[in-house]
PDB file of N, CA and C in Angstrom:
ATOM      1  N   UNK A   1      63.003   6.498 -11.884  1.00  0.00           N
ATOM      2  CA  UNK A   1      61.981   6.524 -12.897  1.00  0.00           C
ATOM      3  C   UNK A   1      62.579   7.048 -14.211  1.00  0.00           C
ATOM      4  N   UNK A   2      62.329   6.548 -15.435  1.00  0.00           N
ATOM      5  CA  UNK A   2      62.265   6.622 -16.251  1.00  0.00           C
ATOM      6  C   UNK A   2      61.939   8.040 -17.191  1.00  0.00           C
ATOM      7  N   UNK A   3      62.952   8.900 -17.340  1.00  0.00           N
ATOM      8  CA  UNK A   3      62.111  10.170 -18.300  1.00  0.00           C
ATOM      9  C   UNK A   3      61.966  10.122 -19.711  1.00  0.00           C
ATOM     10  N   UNK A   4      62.070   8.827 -20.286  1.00  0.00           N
ATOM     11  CA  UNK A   4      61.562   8.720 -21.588  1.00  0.00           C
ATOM     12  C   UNK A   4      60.592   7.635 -21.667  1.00  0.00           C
ATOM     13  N   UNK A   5      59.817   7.727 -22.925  1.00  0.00           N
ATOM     14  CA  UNK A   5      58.429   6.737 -22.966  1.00  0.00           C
ATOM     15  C   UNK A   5      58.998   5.435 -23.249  1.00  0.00           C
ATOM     16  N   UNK A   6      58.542   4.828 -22.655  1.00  0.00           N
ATOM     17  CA  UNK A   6      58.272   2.950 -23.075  1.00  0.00           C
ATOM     18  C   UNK A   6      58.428   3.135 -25.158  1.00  0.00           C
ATOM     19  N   UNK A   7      57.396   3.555 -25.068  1.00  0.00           N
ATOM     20  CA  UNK A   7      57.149   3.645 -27.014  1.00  0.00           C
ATOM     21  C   UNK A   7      58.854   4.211 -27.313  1.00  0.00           C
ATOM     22  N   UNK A   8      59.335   5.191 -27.362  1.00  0.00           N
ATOM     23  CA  UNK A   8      60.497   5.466 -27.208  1.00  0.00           C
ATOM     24  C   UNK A   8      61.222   4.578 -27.426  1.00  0.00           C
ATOM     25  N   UNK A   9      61.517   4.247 -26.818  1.00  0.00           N
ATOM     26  CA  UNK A   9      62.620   3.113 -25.917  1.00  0.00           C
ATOM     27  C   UNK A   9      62.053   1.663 -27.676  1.00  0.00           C
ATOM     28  N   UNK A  10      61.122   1.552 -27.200  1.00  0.00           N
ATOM     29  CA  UNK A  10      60.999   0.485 -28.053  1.00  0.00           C
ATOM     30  C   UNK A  10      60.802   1.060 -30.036  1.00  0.00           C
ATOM     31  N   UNK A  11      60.745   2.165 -29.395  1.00  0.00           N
ATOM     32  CA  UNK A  11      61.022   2.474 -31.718  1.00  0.00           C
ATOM     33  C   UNK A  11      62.502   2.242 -31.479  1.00  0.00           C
ATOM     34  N   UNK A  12      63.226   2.764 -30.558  1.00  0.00           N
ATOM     35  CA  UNK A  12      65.068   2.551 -30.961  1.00  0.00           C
ATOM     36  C   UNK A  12      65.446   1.069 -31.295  1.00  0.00           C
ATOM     37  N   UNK A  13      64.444   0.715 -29.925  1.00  0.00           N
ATOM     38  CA  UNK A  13      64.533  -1.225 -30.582  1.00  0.00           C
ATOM     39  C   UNK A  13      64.185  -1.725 -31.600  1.00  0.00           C
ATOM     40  N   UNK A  14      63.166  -1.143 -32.236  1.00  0.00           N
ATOM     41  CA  UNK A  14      62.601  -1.361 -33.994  1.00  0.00           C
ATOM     42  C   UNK A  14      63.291  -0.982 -34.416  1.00  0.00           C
ATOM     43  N   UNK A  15      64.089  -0.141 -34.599  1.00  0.00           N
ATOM     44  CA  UNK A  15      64.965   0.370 -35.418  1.00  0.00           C
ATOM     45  C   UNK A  15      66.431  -0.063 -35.436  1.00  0.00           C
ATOM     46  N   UNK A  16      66.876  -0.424 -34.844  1.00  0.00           N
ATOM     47  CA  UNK A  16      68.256  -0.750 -34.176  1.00  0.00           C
ATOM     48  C   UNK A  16      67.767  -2.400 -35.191  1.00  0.00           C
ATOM     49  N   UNK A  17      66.697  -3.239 -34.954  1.00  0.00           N
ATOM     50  CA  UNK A  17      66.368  -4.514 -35.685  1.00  0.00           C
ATOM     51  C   UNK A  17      66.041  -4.629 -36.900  1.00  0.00           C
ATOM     52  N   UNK A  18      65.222  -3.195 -37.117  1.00  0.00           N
ATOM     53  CA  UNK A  18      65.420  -3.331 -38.741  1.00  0.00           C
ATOM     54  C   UNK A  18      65.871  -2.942 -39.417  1.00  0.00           C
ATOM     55  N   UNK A  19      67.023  -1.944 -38.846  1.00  0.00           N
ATOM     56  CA  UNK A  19      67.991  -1.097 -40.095  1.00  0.00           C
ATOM     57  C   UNK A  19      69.584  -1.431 -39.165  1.00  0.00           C
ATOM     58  N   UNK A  20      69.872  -1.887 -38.531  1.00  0.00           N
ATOM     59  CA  UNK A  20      71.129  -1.684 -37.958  1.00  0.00           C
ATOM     60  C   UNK A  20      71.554  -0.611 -36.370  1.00  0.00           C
ATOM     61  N   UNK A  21      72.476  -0.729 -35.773  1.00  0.00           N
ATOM     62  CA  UNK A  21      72.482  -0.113 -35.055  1.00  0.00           C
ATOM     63  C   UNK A  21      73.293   1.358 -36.008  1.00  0.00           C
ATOM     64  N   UNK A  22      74.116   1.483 -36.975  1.00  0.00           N
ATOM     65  CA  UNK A  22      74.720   2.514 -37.848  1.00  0.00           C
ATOM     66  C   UNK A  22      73.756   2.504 -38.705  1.00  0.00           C
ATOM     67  N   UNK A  23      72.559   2.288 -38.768  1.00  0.00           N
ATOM     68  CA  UNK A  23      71.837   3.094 -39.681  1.00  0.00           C
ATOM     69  C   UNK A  23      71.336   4.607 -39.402  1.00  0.00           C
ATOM     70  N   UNK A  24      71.223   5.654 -40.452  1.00  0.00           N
ATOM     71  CA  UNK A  24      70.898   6.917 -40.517  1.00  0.00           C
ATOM     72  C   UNK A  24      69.213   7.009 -39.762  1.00  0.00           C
ATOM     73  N   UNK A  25      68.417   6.075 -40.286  1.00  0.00           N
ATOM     74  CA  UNK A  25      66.948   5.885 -39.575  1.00  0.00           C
ATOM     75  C   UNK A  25      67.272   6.141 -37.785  1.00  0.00           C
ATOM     76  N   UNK A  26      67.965   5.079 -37.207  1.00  0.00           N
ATOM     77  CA  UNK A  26      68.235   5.016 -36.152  1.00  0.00           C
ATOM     78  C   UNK A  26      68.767   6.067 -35.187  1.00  0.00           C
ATOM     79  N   UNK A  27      70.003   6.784 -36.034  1.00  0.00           N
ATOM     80  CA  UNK A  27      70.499   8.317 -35.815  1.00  0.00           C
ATOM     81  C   UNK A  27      69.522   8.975 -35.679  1.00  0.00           C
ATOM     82  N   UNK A  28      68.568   9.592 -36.506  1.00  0.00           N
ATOM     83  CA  UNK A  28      67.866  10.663 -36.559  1.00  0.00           C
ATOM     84  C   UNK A  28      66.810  10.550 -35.848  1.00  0.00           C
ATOM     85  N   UNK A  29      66.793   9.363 -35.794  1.00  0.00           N
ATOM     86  CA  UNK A  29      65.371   9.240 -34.438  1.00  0.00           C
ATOM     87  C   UNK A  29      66.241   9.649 -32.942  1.00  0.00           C
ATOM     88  N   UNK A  30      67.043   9.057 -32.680  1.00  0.00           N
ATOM     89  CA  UNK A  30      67.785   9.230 -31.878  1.00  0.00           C
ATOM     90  C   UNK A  30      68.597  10.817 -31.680  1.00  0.00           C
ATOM     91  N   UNK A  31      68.659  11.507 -32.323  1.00  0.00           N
ATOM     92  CA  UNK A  31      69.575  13.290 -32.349  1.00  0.00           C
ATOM     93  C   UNK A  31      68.040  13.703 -31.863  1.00  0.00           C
ATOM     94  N   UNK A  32      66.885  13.289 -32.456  1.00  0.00           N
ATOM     95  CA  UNK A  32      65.829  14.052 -32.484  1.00  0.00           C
ATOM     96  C   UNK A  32      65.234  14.053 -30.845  1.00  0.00           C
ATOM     97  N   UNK A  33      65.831  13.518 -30.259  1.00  0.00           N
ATOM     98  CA  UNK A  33      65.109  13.285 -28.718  1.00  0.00           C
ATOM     99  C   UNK A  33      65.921  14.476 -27.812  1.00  0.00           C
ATOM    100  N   UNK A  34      65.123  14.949 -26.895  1.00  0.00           N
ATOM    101  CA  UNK A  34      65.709  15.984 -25.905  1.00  0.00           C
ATOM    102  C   UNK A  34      67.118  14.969 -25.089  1.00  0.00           C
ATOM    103  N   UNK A  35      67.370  16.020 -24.376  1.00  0.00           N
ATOM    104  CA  UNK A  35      69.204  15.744 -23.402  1.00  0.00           C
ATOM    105  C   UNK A  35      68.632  14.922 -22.431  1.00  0.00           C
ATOM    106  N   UNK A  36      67.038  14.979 -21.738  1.00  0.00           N
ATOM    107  CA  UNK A  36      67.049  13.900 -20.653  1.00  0.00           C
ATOM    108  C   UNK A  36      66.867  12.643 -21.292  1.00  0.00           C
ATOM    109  N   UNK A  37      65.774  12.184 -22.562  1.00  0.00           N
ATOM    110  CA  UNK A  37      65.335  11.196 -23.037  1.00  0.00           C
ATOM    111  C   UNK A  37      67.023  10.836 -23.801  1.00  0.00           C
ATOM    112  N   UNK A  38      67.632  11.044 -24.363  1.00  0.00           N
ATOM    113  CA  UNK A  38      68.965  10.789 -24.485  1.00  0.00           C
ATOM    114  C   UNK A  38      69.750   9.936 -23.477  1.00  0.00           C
ATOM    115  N   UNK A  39      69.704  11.179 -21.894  1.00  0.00           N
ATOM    116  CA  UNK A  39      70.750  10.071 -20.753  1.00  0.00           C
ATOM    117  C   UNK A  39      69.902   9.022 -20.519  1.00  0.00           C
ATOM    118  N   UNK A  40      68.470   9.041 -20.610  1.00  0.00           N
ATOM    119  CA  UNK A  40      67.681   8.304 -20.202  1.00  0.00           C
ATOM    120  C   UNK A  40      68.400   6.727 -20.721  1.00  0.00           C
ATOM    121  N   UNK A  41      68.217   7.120 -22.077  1.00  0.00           N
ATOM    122  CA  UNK A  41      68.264   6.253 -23.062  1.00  0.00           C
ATOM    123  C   UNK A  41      69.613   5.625 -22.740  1.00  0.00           C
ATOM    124  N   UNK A  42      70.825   5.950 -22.710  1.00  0.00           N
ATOM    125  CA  UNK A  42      71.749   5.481 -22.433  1.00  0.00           C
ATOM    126  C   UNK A  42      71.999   4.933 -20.808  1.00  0.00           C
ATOM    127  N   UNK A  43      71.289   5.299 -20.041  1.00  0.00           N
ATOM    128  CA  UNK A  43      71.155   4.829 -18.539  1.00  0.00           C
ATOM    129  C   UNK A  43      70.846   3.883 -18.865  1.00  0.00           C
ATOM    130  N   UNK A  44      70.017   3.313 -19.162  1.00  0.00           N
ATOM    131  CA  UNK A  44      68.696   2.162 -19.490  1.00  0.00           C
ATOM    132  C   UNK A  44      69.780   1.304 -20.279  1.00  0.00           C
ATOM    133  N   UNK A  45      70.214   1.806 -20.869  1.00  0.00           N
ATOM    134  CA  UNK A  45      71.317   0.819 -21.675  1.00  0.00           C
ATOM    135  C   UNK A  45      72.219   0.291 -21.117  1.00  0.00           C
ATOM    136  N   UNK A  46      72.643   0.952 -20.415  1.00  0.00           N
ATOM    137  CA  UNK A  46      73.653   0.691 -19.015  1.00  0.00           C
ATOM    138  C   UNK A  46      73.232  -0.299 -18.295  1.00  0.00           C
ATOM    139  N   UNK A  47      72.030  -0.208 -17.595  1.00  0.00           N
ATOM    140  CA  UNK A  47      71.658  -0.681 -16.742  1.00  0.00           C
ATOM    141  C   UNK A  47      71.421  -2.249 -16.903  1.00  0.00           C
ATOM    142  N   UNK A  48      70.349  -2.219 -18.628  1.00  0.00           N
ATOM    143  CA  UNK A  48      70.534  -3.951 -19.367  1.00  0.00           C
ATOM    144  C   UNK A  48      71.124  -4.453 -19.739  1.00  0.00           C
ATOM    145  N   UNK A  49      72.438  -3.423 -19.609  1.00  0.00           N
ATOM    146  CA  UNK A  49      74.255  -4.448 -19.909  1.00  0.00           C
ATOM    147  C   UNK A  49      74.982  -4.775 -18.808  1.00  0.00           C
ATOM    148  N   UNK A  50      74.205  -4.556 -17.423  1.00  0.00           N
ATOM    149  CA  UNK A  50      74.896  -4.781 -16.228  1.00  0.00           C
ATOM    150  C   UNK A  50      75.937  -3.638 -15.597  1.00  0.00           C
ATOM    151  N   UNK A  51      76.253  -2.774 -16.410  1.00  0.00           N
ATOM    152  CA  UNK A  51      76.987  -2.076 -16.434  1.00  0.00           C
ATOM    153  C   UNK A  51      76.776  -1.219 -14.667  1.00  0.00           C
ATOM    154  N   UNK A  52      75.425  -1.120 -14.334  1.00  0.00           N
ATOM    155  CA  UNK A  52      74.752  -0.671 -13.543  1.00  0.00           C
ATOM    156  C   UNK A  52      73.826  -1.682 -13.257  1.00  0.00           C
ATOM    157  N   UNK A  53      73.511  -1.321 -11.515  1.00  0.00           N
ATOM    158  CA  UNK A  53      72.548  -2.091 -11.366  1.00  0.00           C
ATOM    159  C   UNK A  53      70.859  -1.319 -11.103  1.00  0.00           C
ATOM    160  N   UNK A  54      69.812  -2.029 -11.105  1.00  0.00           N
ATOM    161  CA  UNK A  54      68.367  -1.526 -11.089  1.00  0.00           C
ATOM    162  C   UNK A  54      68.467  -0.132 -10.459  1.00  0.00           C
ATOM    163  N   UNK A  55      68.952  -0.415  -9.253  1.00  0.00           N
ATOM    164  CA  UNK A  55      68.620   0.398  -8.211  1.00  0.00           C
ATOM    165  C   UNK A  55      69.694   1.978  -7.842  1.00  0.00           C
ATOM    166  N   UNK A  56      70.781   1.661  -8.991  1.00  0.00           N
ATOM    167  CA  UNK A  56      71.655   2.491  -9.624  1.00  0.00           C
ATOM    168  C   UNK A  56      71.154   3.531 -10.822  1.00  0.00           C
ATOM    169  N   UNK A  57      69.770   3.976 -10.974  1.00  0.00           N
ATOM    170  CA  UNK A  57      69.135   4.448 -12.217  1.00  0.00           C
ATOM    171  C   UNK A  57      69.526   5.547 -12.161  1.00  0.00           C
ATOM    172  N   UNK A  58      68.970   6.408 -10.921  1.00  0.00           N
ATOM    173  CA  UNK A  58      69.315   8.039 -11.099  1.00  0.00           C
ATOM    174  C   UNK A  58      70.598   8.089 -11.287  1.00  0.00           C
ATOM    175  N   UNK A  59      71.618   7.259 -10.574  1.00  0.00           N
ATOM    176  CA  UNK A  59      73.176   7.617 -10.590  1.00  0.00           C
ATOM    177  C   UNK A  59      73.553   7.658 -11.879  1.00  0.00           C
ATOM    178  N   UNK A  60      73.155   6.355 -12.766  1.00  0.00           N
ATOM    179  CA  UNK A  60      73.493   6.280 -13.901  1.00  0.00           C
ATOM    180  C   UNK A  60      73.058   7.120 -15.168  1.00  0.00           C
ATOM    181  N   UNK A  61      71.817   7.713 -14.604  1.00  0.00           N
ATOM    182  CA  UNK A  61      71.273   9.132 -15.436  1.00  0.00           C
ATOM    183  C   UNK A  61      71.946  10.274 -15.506  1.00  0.00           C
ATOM    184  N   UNK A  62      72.286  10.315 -14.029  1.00  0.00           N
ATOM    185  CA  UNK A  62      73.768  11.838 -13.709  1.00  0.00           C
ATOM    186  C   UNK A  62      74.864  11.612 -14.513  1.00  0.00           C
ATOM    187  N   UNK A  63      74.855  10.177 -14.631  1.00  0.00           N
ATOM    188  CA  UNK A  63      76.555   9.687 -15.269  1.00  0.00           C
ATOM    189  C   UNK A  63      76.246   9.809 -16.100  1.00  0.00           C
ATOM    190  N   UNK A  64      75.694   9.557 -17.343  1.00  0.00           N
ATOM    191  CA  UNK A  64      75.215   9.628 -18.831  1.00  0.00           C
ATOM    192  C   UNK A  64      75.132  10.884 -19.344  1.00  0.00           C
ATOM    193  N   UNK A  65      74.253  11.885 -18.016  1.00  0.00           N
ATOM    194  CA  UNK A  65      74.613  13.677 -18.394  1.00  0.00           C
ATOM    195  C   UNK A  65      76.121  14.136 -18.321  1.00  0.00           C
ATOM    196  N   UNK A  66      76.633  13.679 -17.026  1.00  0.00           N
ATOM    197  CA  UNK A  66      78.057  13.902 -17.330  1.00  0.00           C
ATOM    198  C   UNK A  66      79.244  13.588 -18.266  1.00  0.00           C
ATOM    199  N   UNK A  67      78.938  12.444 -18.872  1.00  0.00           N
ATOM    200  CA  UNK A  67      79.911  11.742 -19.521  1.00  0.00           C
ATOM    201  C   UNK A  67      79.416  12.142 -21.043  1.00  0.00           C
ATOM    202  N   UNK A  68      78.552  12.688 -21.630  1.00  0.00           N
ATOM    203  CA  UNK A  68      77.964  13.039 -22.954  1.00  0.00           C
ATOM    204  C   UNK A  68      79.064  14.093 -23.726  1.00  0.00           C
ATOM    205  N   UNK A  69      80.123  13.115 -24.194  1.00  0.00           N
ATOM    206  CA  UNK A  69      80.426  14.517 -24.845  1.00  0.00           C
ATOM    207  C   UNK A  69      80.794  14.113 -26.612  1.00  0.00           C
ATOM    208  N   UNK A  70      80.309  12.976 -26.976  1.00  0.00           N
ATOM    209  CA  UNK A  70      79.842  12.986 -28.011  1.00  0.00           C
ATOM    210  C   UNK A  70      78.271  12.615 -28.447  1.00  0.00           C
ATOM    211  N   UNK A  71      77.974  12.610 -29.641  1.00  0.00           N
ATOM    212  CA  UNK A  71      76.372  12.790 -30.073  1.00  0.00           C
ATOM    213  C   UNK A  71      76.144  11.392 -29.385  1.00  0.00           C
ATOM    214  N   UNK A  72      74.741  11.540 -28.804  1.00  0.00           N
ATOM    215  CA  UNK A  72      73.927  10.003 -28.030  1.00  0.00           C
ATOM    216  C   UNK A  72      74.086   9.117 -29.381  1.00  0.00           C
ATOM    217  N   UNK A  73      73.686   9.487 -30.316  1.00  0.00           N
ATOM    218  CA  UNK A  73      73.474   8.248 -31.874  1.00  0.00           C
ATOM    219  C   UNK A  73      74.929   8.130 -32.065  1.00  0.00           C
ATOM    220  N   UNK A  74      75.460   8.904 -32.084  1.00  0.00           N
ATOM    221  CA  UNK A  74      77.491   8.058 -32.054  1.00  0.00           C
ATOM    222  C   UNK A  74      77.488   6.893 -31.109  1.00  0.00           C
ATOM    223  N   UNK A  75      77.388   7.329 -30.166  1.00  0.00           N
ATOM    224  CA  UNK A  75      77.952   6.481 -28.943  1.00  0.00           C
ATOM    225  C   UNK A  75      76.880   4.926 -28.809  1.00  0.00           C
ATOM    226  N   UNK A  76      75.513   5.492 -29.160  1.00  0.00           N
ATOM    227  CA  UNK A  76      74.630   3.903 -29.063  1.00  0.00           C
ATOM    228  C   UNK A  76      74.980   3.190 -30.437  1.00  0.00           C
ATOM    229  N   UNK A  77      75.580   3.553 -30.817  1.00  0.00           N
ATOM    230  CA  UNK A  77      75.489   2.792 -32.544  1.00  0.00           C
ATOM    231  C   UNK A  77      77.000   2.436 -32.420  1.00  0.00           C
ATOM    232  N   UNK A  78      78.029   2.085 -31.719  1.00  0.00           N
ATOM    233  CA  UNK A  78      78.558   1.685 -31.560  1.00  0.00           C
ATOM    234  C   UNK A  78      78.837   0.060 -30.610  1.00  0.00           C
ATOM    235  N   UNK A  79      77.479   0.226 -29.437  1.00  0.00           N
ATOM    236  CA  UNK A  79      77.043  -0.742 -28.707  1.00  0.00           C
ATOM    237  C   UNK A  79      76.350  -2.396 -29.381  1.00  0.00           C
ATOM    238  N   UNK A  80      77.652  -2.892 -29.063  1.00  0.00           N
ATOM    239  CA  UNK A  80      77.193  -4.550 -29.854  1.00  0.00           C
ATOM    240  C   UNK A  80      75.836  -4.907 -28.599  1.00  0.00           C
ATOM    241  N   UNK A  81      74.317  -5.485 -29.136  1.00  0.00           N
ATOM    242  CA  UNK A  81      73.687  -5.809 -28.534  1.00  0.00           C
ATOM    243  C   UNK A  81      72.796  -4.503 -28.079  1.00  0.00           C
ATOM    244  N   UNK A  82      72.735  -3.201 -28.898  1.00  0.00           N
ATOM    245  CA  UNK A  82      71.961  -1.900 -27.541  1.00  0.00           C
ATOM    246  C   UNK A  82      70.184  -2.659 -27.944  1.00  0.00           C
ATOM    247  N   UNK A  83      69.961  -3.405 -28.695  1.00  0.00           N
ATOM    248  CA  UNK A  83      68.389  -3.908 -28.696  1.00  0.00           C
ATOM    249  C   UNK A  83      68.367  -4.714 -27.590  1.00  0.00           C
ATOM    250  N   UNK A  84      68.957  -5.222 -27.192  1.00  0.00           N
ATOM    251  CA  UNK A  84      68.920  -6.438 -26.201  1.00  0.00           C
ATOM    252  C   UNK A  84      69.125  -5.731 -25.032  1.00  0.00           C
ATOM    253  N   UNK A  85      70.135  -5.126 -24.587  1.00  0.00           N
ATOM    254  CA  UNK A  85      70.492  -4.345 -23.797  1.00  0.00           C
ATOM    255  C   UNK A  85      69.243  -3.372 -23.267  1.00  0.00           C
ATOM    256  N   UNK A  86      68.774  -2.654 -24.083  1.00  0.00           N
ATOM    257  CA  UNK A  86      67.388  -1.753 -23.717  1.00  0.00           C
ATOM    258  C   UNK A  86      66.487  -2.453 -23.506  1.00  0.00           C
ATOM    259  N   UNK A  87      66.066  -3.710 -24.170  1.00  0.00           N
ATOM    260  CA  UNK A  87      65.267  -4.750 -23.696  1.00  0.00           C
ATOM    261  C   UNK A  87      65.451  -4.998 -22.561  1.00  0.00           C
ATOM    262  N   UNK A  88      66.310  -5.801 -21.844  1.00  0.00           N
ATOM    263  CA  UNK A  88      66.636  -6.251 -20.672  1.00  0.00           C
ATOM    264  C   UNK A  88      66.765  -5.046 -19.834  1.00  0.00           C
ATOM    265  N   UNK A  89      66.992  -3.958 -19.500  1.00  0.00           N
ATOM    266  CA  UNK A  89      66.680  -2.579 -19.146  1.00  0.00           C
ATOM    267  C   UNK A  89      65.189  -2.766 -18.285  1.00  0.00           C
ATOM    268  N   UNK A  90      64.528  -2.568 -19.594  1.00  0.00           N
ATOM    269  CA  UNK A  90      62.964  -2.632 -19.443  1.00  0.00           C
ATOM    270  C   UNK A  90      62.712  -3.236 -18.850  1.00  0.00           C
ATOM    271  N   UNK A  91      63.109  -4.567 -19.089  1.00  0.00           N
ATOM    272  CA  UNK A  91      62.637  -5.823 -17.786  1.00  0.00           C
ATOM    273  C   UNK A  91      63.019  -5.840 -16.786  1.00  0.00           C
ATOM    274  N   UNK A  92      64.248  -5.396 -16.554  1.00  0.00           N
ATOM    275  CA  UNK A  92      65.077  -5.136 -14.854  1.00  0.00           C
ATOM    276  C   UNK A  92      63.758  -3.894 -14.160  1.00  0.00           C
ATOM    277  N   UNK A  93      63.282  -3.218 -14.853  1.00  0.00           N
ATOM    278  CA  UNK A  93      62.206  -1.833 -14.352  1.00  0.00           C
ATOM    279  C   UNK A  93      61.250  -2.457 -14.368  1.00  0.00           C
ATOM    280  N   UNK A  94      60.697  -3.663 -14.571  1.00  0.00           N
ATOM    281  CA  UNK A  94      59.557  -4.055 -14.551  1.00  0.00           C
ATOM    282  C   UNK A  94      58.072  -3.893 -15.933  1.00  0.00           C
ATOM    283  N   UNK A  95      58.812  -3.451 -16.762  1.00  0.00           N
ATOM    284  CA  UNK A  95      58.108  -3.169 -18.280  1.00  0.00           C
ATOM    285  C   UNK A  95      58.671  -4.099 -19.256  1.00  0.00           C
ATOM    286  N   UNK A  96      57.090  -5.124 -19.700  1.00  0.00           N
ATOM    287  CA  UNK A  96      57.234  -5.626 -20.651  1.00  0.00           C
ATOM    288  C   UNK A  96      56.994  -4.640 -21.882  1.00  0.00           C
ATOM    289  N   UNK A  97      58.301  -4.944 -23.087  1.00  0.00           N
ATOM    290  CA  UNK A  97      58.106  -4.151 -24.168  1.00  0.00           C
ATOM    291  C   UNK A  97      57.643  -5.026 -25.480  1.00  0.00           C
ATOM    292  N   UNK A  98      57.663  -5.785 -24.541  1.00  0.00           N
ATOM    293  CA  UNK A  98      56.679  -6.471 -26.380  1.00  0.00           C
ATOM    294  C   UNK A  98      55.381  -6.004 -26.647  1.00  0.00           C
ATOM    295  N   UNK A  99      54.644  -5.650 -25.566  1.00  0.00           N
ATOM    296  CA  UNK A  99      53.029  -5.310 -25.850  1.00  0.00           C
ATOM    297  C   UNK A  99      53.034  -4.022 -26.697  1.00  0.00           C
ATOM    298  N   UNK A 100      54.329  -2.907 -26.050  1.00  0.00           N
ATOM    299  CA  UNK A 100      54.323  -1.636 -26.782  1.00  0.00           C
ATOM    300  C   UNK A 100      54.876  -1.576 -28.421  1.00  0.00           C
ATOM    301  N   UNK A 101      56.210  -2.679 -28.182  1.00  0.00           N
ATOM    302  CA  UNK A 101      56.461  -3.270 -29.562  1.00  0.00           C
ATOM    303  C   UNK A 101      55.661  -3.604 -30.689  1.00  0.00           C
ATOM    304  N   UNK A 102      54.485  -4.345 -30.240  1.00  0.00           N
ATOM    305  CA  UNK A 102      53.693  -4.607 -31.141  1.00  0.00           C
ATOM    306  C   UNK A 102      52.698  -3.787 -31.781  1.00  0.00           C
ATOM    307  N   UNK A 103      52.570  -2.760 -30.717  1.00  0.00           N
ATOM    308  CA  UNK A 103      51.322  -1.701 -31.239  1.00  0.00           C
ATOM    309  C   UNK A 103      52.372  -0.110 -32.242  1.00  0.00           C
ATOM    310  N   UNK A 104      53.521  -0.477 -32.585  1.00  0.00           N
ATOM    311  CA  UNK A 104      54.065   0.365 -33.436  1.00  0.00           C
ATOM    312  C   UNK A 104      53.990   0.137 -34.676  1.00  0.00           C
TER     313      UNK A 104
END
């Protein structure tokens, strides 16, 4: 399960689409989130890049706490595709994010 919100998840995707993945908007939304919604965030990213599979979530949550040793907004703003990637995330978990998309 998931310890960050759907809404979450999908402002990084608004943001990541309308300013860039190196935009400062995107950073600061992103520094501003606690250490779980962070691995969260990067699990989930993992997971819609194949990197991991569905059923690999918690593992890949432990791995994301372990492996953090630069800022979460460094490391996702480097990721060609992290909108797509968190998208497809969502959908591997069974959450459509367009409905939440739209109500931002």
């Amino acid at each position: 399960m998931l310890e960050i919100s759907t809404r979450k998840v999908a402002r990084v995707i608004l943001l990541t689409r309308e300013y860039g993945p190196e935009s400062s908007n995107l950073s600061n939304y992103i520094s501003g989130l606690n250490d779980d919604e962070k691995a969260n965030l990067v699990a989930l990213m993992w997971v819609g890049r194949d990197s991991f599979d569905v059923s690999e979530l918690e593992y890949a949550k432990a791995e994301a706490r372990r492996e953090a040793s630069a800022p979460t907004e460094n490391y996702l703003s480097g990721i060609p595709g992290l909108a797509e990637h968190l998208e497809n995330g969502l959908e591997l978990l069974g959450v459509d994010v367009t409905d939440v998309e739209d109500n931002l």
